[in-house]
Structures are given as structure tokens and as C-alpha cells.
Protein backbone atom coordinates (compact mmCIF):
# COMPACT_ATOMS: atom_id res chain seq x y z
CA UNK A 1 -174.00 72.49 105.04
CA UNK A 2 -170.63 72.12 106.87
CA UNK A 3 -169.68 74.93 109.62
CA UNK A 4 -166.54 76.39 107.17
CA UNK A 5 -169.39 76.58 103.72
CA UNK A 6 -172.12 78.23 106.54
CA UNK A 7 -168.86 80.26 107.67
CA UNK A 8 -168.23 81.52 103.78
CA UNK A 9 -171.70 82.30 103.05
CA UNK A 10 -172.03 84.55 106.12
CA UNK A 11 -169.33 86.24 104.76
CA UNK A 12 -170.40 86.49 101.34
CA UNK A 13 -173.75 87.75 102.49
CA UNK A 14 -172.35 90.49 105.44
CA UNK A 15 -170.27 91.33 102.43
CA UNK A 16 -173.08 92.08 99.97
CA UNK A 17 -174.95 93.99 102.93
CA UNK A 18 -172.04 96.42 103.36
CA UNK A 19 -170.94 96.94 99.88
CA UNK A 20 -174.99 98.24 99.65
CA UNK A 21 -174.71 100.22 102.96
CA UNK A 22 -171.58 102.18 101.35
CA UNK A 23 -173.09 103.00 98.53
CA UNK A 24 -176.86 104.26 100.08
CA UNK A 25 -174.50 105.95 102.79
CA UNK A 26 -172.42 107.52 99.68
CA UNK A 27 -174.89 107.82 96.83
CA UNK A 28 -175.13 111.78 97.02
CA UNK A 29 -171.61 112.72 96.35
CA UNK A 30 -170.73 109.33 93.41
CA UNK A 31 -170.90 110.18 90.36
CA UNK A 32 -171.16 106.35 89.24
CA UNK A 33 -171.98 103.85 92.07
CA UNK A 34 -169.85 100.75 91.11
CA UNK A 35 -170.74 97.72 92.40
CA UNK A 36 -168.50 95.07 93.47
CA UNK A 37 -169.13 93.29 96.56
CA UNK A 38 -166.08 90.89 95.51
CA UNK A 39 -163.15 93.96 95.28
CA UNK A 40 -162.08 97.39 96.44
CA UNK A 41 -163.31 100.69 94.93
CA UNK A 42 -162.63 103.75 94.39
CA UNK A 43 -165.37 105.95 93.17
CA UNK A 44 -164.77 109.73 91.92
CA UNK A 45 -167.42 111.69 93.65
CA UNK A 46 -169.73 114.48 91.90
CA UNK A 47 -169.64 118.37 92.34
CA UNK A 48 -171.56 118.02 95.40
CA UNK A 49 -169.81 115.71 97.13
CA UNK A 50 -166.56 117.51 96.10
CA UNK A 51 -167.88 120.44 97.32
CA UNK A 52 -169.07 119.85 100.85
CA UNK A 53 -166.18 117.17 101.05
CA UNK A 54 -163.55 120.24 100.25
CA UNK A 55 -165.03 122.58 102.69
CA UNK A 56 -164.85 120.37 105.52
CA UNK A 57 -160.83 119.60 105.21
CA UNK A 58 -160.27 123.31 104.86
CA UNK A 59 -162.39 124.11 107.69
CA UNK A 60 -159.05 123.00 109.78
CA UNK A 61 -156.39 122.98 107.08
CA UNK A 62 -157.26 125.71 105.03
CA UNK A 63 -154.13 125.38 102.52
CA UNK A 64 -154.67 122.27 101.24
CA UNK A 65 -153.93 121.89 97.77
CA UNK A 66 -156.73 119.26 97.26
CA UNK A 67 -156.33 117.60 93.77
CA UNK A 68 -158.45 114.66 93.64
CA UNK A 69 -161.48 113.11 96.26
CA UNK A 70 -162.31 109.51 95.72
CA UNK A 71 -164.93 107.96 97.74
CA UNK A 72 -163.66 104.26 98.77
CA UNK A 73 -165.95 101.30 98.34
CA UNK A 74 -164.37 98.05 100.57
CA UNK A 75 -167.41 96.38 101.49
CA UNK A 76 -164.94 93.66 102.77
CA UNK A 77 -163.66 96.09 105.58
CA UNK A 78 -166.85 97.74 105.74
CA UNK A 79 -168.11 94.68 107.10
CA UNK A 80 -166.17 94.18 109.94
CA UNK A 81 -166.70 97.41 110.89
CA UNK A 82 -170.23 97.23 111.22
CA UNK A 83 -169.53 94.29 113.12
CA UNK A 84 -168.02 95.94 115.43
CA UNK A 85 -170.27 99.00 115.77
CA UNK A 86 -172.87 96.62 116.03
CA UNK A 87 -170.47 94.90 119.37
CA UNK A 88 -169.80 98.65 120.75
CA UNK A 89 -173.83 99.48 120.99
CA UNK A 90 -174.04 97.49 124.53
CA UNK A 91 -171.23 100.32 126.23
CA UNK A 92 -172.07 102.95 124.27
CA UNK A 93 -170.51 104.06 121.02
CA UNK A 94 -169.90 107.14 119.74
CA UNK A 95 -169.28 107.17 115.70
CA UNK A 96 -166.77 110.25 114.62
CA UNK A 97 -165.13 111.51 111.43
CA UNK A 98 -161.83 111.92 111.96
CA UNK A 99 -158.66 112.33 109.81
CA UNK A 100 -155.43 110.33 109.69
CA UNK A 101 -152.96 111.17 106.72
CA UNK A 102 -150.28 108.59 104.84
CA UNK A 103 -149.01 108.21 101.15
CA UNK A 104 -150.47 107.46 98.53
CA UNK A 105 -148.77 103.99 98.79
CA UNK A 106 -149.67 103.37 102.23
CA UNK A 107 -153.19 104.77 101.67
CA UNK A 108 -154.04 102.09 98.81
CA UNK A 109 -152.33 98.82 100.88
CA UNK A 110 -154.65 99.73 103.87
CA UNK A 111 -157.38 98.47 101.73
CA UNK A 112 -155.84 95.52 101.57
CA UNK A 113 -154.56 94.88 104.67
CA UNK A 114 -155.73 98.06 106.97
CA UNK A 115 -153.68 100.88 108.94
CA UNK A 116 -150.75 99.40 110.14
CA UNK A 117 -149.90 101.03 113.84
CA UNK A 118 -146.19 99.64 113.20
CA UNK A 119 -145.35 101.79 111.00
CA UNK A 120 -145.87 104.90 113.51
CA UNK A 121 -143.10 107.11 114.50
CA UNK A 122 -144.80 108.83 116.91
CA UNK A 123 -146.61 107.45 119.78
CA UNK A 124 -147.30 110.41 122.52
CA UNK A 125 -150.59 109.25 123.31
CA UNK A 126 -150.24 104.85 122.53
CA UNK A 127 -148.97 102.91 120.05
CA UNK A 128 -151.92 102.37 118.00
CA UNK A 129 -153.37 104.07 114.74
CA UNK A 130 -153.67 107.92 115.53
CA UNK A 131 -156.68 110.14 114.08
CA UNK A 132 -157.25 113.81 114.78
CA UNK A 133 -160.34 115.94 114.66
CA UNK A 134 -158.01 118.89 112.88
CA UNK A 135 -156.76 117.81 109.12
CA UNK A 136 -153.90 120.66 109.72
CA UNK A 137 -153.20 118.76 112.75
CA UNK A 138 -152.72 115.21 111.13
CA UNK A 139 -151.16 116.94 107.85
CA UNK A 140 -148.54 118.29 110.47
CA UNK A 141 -147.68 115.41 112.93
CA UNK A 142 -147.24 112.72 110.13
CA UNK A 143 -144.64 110.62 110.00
CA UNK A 144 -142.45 113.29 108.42
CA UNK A 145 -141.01 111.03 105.74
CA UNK A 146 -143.35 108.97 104.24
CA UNK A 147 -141.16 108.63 101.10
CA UNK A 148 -143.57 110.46 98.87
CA UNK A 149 -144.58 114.27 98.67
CA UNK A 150 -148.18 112.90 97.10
CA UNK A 151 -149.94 112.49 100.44
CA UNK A 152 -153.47 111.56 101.27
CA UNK A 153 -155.73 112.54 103.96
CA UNK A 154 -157.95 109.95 104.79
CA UNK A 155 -161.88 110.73 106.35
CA UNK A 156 -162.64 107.88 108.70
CA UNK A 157 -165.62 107.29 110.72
CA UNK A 158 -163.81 106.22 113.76
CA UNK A 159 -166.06 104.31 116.87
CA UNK A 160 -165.24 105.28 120.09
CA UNK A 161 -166.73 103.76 123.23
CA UNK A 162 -164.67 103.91 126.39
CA UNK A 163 -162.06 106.78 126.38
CA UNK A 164 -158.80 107.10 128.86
CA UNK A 165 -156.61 110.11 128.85
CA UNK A 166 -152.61 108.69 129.48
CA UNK A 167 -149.93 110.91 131.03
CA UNK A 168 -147.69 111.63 128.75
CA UNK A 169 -144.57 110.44 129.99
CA UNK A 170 -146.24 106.60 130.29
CA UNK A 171 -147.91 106.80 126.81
CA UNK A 172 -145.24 106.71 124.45
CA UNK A 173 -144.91 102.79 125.46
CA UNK A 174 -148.83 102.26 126.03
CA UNK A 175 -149.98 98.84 124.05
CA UNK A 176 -153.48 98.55 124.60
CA UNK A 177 -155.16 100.96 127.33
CA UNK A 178 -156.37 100.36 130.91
CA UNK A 179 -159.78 98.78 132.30
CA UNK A 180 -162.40 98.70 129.91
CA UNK A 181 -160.67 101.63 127.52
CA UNK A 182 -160.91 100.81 123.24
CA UNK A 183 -159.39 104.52 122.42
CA UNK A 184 -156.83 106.95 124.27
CA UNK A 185 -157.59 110.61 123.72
CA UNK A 186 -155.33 113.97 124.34
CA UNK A 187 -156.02 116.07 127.22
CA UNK A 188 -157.62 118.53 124.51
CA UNK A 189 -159.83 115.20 122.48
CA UNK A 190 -157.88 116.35 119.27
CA UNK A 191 -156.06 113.13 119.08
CA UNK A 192 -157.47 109.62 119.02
CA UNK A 193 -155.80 106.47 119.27
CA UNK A 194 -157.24 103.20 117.93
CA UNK A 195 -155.64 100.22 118.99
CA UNK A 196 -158.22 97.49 117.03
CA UNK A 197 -158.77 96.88 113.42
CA UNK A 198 -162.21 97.00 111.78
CA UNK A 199 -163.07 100.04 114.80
CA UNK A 200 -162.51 102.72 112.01
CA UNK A 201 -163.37 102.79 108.08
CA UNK A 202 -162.11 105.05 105.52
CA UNK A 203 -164.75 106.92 103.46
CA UNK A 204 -162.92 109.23 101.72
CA UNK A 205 -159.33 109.77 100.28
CA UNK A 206 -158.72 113.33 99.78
CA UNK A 207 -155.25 113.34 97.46
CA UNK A 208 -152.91 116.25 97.73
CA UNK A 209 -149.52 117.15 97.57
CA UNK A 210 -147.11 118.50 100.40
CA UNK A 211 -146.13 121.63 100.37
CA UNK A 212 -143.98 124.38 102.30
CA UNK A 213 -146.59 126.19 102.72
CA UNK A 214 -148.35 123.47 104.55
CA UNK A 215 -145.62 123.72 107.53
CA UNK A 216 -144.83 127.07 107.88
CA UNK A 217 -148.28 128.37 107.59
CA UNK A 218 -149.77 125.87 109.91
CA UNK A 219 -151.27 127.03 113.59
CA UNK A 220 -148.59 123.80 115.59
CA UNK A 221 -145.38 125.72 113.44
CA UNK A 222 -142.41 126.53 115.33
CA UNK A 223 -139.21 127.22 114.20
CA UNK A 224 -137.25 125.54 116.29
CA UNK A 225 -139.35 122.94 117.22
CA UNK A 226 -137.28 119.25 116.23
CA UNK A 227 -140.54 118.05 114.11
CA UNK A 228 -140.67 121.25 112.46
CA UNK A 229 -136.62 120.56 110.94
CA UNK A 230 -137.70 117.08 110.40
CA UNK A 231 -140.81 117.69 107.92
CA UNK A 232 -138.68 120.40 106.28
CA UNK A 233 -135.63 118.45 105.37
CA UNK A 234 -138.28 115.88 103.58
CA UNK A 235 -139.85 118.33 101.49
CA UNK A 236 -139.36 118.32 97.81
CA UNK A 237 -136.07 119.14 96.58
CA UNK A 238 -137.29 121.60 94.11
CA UNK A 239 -138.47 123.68 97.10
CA UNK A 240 -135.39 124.01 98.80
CA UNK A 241 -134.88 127.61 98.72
CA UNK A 242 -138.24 128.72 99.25
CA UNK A 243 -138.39 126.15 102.41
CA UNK A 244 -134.86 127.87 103.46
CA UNK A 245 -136.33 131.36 102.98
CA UNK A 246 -139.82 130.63 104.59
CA UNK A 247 -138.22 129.21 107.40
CA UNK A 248 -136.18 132.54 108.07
CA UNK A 249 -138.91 134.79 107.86
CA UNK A 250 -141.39 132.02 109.71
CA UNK A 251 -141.38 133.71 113.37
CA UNK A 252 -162.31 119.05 112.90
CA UNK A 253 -164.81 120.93 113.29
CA UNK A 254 -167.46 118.48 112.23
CA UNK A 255 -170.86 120.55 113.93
CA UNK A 256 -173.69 120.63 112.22
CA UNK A 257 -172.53 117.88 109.76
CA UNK A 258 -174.45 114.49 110.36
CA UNK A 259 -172.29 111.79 109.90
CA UNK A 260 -174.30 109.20 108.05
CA UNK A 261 -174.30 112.31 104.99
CA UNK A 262 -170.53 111.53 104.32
């Protein structure tokens, strides 16, 4: 067998290992477990999974208007990822659900082609893909106009190994981090910064739609705060008074919850 045919069947059968792993790792909360180790998935999930999935978004972002929770099946991705949990064991690896939120769009072409960091607008703590512990947190510092009011907020496992904390004023700029750092981190550890692909997975896309109330009701609001103007002047137009008369008046917990059950 020539090196590029061994080289496609080690694909084909780490492929066919993690489209199996996804769905043992998922099978309480499908409904139907589709199997395609060839193509992307996206599975609804059952009352259960709904359930326990629901409560653990509103746990931080309590007003989200959740209308739809697919589980996503991309053994492809998958793969790589367990590749590289398997590289991270030897330094220590630490595997976390965190959230990052996007369109609709956006959500369905990082399948295809993963999170793309280029398309941040804000880079406080690096210029990679950001992920947050608090869904409220990553509902509120998204890009504020992603072009559509259909967002979704993705649940990632997320591996973090070696973790450096930038000054601020130096971040914005940051490219990849110091030393032996994968993954910058906020002074508080609410905000994580991946700078690799295949270091974080998407299990879950949790669809909802953006609303005032998301902003004005959210613990990081503040009137006059610039971000706060931005993400209201790209809310729907159909809630243009209310936003106007809202913003007059307007003056993760993941414990107990054992990650390989989501």
C-alpha cells in the first residue's frame, strides 16, 4: 500500500472512530442517532437532552429565547480533535464546555471549514477564537452585527493546557501567546482564547433569536457604554421603539455537570 492510500485509510478509519464516539458521547439526549461517518449532522435531541441542555444556557443567560437545540455530528472535525486531546495529555489538559455565539450562517460554514478568528471584531484578550464560561457573556460581546438577528450559541468542549493571562493594553495585537501557552484567559477565567483549530468541538447548537431584552437586561449592560449603542443600532428594525424606550428607562456555571454527559 502506498504512504498517500495508508494516509486515506487512517483517515477513513479515525473518522469512523469519532463519528461512533459522538454518538455514545450523545446517545442520551438524540432522538435518532444518524450515522454518517462520510458528512455533517445535525441531530434534534429528545426531551431530556432538551431539558438539561436548556437549563444549563439559562443558568448564565437566563432570557434566552431558545427555539431549537440540535446536537452536531462532524466526525470529520471530531477527529482532529481527539487528536489533539490525545497530543495535550503529555502537559496536562483540561477539557471545558464553553460557549462562543455566531449566526446561523457562520454557525453552519464552521462545519465545514471551522471558527474563523478573522472574522473577530474584538480582540481584548488575542486574536484567536474567543469562548466564555457565561452564555450572557458571549450573547453580549458578539460581534454586534453579524448580519442576522437568528443567532446561535454554540456548546464547545474547549481543551486547555497551558494558560497565560495578557495585559490588556498588549493583547489586542497578541497572535499566538508566550512560552509554552495554547489559550489566553481574562484576569477573571471567563474568557478563553483559542488560537489552534481542531483544540475545540462544537456539541451543541442552541438556535435563538436576538432580542432587546437580551441587552438591556443583561448583568455587562451599560448605557453609555460604546458596545452597548453598537448592539442596539443592529437590532431588528421592528423593535426600534421598544429598544429606544428600554434604553431610557435602562439605568458558565458548569459544577456538578460531567462533561463526557453532554
Amino acid at each position: 500500500m502506498s504512504g498517500s492510500s495508508g494516509s486515506r485509510a487512517d483517515k477513513s478509519e479515525l473518522t469512523k472512530h469519532a463519528a461512533g464516539h459522538i454518538l455514545q458521547r450523545a446517545s442520551p439526549f438524540v432522538v435518532h442517532q444518524m450515522y454518517d461517518s462520510n458528512r455533517q449532522l445535525l441531530n434534534n435531541v429528545n426531551s431530556k437532552g432538551y431539558k438539561k441542555i436548556e437549563q444549563l444556557v439559562k443558568n448564565t443567560f437566563p432570557t434566552c429565547d431558545i427555539k431549537q437545540i440540535r446536537q452536531v455530528h462532524a466526525p470529520q472535525m471530531y477527529g482532529m480533535y481527539l487528536l489533539s486531546k490525545e497530543e495535550f495529555r503529555a502537559q496536562g489538559v483540561q477539557e471545558k464546555l464553553l460557549y462562543h455565539v455566531t449566526s446561523e450562517s457562520s454557525a453552519l460554514e464552521s462545519l465545514e471549514s471551522g471558527l474563523d478568528w478573522r472574522r473577530t471584531e474584538r480582540a481584548k484578550f488575542g486574536c484567536g477564537v474567543s469562548f466564555s464560561s457565561d452564555a450572557d457573556y458571549a450573547n453580549y460581546y458578539a460581534n454586534s452585527h453579524l448580519g442576522e438577528d437568528s443567532r446561535v450559541l454554540m456548546i464547545c468542549c474547549v481543551l486547555v493546557g497551558v494558560t497565560y493571562v495578557p495585559k490588556e493594553m498588549f493583547a489586542r495585537s497578541l497572535i499566538v501567546p508566550p512560552d509554552r501557552a495554547d489559550t489566553t484567559v481574562s484576569i477573571c477565567h471567563k474568557v478563553y482564547v483559542k488560537y489552534n483549530d481542531y483544540e475545540f468541538y462544537p456539541l451543541y447548537f442552541v438556535y435563538y433569536r436576538l432580542r432587546r431584552e437580551h441587552l438591556f437586561s443583561s448583568k455587562y449592560f451599560s448605557r453609555n457604554n460604546r458596545r452597548t449603542q453598537l448592539q442596539i443600532s443592529y437590532l431588528p428594525v421592528e423593535d426600534q421603539k421598544e429598544k429606544e424606550e428600554s434604553a431610557q428607562d435602562a439605568g458558565l456555571s458548569i459544577d456538578g455537570l460531567d462533561n463526557e454527559s453532554l
